[in-house]
Protein backbone atom coordinates (compact mmCIF):
# COMPACT_ATOMS: atom_id res chain seq x y z
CA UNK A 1 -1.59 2.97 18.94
CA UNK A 2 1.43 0.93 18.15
CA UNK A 3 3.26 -1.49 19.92
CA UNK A 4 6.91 -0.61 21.77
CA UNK A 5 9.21 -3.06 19.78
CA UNK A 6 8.18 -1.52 16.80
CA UNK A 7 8.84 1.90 18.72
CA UNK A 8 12.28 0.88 19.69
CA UNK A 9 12.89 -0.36 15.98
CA UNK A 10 11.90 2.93 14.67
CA UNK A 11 14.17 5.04 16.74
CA UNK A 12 17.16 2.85 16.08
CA UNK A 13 17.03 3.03 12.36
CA UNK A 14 16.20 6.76 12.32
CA UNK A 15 19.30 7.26 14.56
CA UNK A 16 22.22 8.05 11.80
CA UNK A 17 25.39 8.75 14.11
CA UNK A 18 28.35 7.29 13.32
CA UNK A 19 28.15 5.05 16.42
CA UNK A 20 28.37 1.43 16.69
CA UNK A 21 24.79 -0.69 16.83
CA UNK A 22 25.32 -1.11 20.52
CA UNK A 23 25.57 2.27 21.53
CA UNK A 24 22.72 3.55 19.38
CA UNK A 25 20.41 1.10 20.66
CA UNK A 26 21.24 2.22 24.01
CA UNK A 27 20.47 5.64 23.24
CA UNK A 28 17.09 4.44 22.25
CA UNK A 29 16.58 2.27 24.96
CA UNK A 30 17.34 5.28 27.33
CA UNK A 31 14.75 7.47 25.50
CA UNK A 32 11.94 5.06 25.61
CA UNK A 33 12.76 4.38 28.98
CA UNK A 34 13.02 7.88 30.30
CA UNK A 35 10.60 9.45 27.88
CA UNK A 36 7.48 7.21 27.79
CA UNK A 37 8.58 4.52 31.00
CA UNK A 38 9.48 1.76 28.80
CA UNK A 39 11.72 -0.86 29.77
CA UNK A 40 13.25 -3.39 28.07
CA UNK A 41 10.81 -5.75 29.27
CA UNK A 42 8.05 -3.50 27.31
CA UNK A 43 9.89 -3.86 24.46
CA UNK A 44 10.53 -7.57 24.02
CA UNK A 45 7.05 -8.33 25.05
CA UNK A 46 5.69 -5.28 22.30
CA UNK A 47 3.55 -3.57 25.21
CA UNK A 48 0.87 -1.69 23.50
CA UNK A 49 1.31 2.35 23.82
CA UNK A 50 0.14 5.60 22.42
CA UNK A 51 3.01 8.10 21.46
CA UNK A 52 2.73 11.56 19.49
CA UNK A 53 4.55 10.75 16.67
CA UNK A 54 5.45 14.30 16.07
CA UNK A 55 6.93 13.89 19.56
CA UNK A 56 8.79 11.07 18.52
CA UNK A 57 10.07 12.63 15.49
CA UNK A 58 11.76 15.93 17.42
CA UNK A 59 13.58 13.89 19.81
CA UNK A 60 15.16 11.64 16.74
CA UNK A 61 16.00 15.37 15.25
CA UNK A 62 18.00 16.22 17.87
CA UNK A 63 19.37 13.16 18.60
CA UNK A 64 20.54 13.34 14.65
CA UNK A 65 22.48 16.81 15.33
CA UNK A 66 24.20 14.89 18.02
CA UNK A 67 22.81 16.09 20.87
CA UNK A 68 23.50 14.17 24.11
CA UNK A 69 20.85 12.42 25.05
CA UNK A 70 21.06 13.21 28.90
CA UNK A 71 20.51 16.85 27.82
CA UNK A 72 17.38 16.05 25.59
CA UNK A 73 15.76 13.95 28.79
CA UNK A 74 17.36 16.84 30.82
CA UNK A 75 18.74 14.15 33.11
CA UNK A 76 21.51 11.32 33.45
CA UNK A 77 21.99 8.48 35.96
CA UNK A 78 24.65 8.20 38.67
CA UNK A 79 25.40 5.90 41.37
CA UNK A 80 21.80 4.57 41.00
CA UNK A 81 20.16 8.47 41.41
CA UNK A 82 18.61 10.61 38.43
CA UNK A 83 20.48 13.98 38.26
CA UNK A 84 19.57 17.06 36.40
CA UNK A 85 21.53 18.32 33.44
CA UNK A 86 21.88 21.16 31.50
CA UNK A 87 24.03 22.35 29.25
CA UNK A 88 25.73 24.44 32.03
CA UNK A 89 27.09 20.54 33.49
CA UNK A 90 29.22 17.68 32.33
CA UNK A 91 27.17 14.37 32.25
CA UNK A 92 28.12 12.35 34.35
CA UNK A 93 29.97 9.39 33.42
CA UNK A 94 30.11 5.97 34.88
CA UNK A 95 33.84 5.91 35.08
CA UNK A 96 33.55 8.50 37.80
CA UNK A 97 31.34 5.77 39.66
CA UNK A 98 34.82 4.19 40.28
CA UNK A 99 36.16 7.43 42.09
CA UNK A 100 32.80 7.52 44.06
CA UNK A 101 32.84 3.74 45.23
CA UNK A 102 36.38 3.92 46.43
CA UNK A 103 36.32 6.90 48.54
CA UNK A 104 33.05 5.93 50.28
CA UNK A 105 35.29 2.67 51.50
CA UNK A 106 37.79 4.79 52.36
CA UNK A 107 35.96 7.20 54.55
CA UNK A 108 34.47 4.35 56.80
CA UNK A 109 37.69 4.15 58.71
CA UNK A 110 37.35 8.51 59.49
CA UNK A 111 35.06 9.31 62.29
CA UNK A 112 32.86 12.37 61.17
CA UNK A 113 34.81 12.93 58.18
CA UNK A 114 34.92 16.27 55.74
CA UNK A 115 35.23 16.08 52.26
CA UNK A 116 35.68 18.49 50.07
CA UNK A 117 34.60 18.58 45.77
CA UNK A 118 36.20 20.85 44.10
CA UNK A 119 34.73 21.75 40.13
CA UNK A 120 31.18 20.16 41.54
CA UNK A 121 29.35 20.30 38.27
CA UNK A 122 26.39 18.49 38.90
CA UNK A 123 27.11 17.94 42.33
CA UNK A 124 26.52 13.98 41.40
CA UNK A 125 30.08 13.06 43.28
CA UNK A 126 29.35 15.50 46.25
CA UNK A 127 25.66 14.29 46.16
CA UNK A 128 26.75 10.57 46.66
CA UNK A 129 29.02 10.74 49.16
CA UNK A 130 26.67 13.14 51.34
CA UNK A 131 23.90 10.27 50.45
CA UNK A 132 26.46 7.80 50.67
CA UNK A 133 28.76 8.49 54.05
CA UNK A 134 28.33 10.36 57.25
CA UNK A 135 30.95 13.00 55.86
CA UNK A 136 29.92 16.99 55.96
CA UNK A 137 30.22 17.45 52.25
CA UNK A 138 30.69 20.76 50.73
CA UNK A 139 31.78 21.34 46.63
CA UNK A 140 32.71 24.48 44.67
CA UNK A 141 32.67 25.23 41.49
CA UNK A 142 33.52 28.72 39.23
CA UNK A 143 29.78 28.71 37.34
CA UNK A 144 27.06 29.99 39.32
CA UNK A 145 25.23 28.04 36.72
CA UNK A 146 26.35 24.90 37.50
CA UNK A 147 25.89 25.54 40.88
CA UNK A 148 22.26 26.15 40.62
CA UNK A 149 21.94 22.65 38.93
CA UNK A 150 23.79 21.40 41.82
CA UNK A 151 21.95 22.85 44.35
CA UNK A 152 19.10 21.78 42.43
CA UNK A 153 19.63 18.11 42.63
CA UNK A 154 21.22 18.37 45.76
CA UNK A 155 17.70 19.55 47.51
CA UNK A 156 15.84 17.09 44.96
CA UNK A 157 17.76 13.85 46.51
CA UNK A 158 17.21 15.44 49.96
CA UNK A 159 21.13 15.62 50.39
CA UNK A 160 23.27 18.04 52.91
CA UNK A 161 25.93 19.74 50.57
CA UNK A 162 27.42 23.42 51.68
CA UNK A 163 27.85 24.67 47.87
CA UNK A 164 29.82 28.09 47.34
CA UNK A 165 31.38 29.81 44.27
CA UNK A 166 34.84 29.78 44.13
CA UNK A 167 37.56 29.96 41.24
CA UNK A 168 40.66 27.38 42.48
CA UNK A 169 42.84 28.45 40.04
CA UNK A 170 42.90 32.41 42.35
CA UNK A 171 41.41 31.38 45.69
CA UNK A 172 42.99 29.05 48.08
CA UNK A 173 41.20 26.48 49.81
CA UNK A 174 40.38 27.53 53.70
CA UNK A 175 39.09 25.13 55.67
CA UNK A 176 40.45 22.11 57.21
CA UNK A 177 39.23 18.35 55.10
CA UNK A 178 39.99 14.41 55.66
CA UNK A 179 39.39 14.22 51.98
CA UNK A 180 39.41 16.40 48.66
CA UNK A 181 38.43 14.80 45.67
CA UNK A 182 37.91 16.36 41.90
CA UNK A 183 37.48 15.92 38.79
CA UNK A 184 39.17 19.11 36.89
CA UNK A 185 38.76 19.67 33.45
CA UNK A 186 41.56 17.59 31.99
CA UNK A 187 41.51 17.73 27.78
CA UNK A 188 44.27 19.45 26.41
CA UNK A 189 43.69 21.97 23.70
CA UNK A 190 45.14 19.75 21.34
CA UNK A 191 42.97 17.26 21.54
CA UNK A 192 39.87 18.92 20.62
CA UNK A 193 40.23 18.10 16.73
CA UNK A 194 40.00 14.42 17.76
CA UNK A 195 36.64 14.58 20.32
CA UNK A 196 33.17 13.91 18.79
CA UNK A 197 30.72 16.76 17.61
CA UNK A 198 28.37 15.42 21.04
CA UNK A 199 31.03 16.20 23.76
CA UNK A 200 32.78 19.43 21.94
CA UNK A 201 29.88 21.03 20.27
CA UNK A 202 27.36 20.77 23.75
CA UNK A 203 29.22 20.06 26.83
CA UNK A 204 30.73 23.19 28.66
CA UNK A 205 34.33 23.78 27.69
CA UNK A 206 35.24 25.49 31.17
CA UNK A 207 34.54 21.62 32.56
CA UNK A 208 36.39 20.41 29.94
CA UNK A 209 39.75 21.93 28.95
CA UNK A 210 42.19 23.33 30.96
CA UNK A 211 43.18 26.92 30.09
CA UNK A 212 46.17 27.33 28.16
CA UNK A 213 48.94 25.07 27.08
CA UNK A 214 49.08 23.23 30.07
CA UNK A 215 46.45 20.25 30.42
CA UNK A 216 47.55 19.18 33.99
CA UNK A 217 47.58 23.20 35.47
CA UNK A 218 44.19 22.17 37.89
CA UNK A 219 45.82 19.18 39.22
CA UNK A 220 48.94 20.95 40.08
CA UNK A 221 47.05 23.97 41.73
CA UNK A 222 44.31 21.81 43.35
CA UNK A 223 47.84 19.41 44.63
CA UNK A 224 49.14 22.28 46.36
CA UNK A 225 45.99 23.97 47.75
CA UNK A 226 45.23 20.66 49.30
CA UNK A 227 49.04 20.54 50.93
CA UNK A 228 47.47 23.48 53.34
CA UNK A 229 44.09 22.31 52.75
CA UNK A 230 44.06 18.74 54.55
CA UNK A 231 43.85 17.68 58.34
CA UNK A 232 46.95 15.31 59.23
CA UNK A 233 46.43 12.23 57.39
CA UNK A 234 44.32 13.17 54.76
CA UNK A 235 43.98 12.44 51.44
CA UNK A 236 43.63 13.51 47.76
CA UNK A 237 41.32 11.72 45.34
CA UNK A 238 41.54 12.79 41.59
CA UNK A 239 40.07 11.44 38.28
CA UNK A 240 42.23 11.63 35.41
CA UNK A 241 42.78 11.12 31.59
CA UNK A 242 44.24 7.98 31.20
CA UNK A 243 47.70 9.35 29.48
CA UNK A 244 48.51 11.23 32.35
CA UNK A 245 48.74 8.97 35.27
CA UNK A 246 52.47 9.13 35.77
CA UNK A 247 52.61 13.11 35.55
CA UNK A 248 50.09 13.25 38.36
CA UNK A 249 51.34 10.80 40.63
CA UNK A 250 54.76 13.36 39.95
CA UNK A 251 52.55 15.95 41.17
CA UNK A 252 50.88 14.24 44.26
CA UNK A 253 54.36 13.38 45.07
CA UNK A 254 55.97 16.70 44.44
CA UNK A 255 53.75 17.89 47.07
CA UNK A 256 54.62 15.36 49.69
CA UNK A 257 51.64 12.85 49.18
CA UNK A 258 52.62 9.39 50.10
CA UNK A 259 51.50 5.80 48.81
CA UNK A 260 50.36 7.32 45.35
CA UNK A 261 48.06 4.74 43.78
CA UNK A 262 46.54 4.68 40.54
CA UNK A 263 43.38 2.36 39.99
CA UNK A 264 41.85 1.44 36.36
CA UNK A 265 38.12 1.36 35.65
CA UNK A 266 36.25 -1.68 34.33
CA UNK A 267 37.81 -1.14 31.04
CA UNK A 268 40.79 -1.16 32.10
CA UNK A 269 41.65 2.48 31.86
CA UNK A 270 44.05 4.11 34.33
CA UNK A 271 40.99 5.92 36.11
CA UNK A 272 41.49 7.49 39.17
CA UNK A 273 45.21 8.88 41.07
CA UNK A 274 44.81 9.60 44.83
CA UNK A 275 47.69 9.91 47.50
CA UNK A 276 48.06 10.62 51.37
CA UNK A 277 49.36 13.46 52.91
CA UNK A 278 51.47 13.06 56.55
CA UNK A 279 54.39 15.60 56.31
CA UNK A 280 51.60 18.51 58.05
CA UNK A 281 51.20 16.22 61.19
């Protein structure tokens, strides 16, 4: 028997990433939480609890080779849902909560609207805006193993999603959408020497780099599949990395998207590029 502050102390100091105290004490915050339902409320008032310390001790192991957390717990929050993740997925970020919020406002004005997610991963953007809006949602992605997580948490949350295999990069997009929204894999190969051990050494590079030389290549393919892709008036919602905004909007343009707009996230971080598309009327 021991007490949960004294947990939650434990599991911080064991913790020996080179993060900052803030986001190790998250970490441990999201294990105790997750793992053994302790919340921070537990912790400041030192709730008496029972743990298998041998239990305790494998999680901080693997924690300590930099393993994502999310994939210990074998789940990650989104848009106030629990979603599976494995090792076949990209955990979902918060930032990508921005791309979420903004396209749910902007489907309100589109009676029965279709929206399309293209590289689905999880299926946590699809997922919310089929929980979220009255759209017919459908996603692809390449991995039939990221699929079945999808399809996974899709039936788990009790949402409508069409999933379907499909490479974007060979196979054009077929049927008519108000909205297509994605977030490609967007790290250059040159920037791998600079990413931490917990994204390159455990989350799947297919999600994260672009093939080749050329980091933008899904943005330009997925700009011009959605040119034959959208109904009249539709639109194209992309997140991006943050040093690219300009090239993209270039791209939306070059394919005849109009009022281009680029909104930052909460830390200020050019976040999210998505443009309108009228010239098919």
């Amino acid at each position: 028997m021991t007490n949960s502050k004294e947990l939650f102390s434990e599991v911080v100091k064991r913790i020996n990433l080179p993060e900052d105290k803030a986001e190790i004490e998250s970490i441990a915050y999201l294990l105790l939480d997750k793992k053994w339902n302790l919340t921070r409320t537990h912790i400041l008032t030192q709730k008496q609890i029972t743990v298998n310390q041998a239990e305790v001790d494998a999680y901080i192991d693997r924690i300590n080779t930099h393993e994502p957390v999310q994939y210990i717990l074998g789940e990650a929050d989104f848009f106030g849902r629990s979603f599976r993740v494995t090792r076949d997925v990209l955990i979902p970020r918060p930032e990508t909560e921005l791309l979420v919020h903004e396209i749910i406002r902007h489907v309100k004005s589109i009676d029965q609207p279709a929206i399309l997610d293209v590289g689905t991963g999880s299926g946590c953007i699809a997922i919310s805006l089929a929980l979220e809006t009255p759209a017919e949602v459908h996603a692809v992605d390449v991995s039939l193993n990221a699929l079945k997580v999808a399809q996974e948490n899709a039936m788990r949350l009790n949402a409508a999603v069409t999933f379907s295999q499909q490479d974007i990069l060979t196979e054009p997009i077929t049927p008519k959408f108000d909205l297509i929204v994605s977030n490609p894999p967007y790290i250059s190969q040159q920037e791998k020497q600079n990413m931490k051990p917990n994204v390159l050494n455990y989350e799947p590079h297919t999600a994260l780099f672009a093939p080749g030389e050329d980091a933008l290549l899904f943005y330009k393919v997925i700009a011009q599949r959605a040119h034959q892709a959208l109904k009249p008036g539709g639109s194209l919602w992309f997140e991006i990395n943050e040093h690219y905004a300009k090239e993209i909007c270039e791209t939306l343009k070059a394919n005849s998207f109009e009022g281009v707009t680029v909104l930052k996230d909460w830390n200020g971080k050019e976040r999210v590029v998505w443009g309108e598309l009228f010239d098919n009327l």
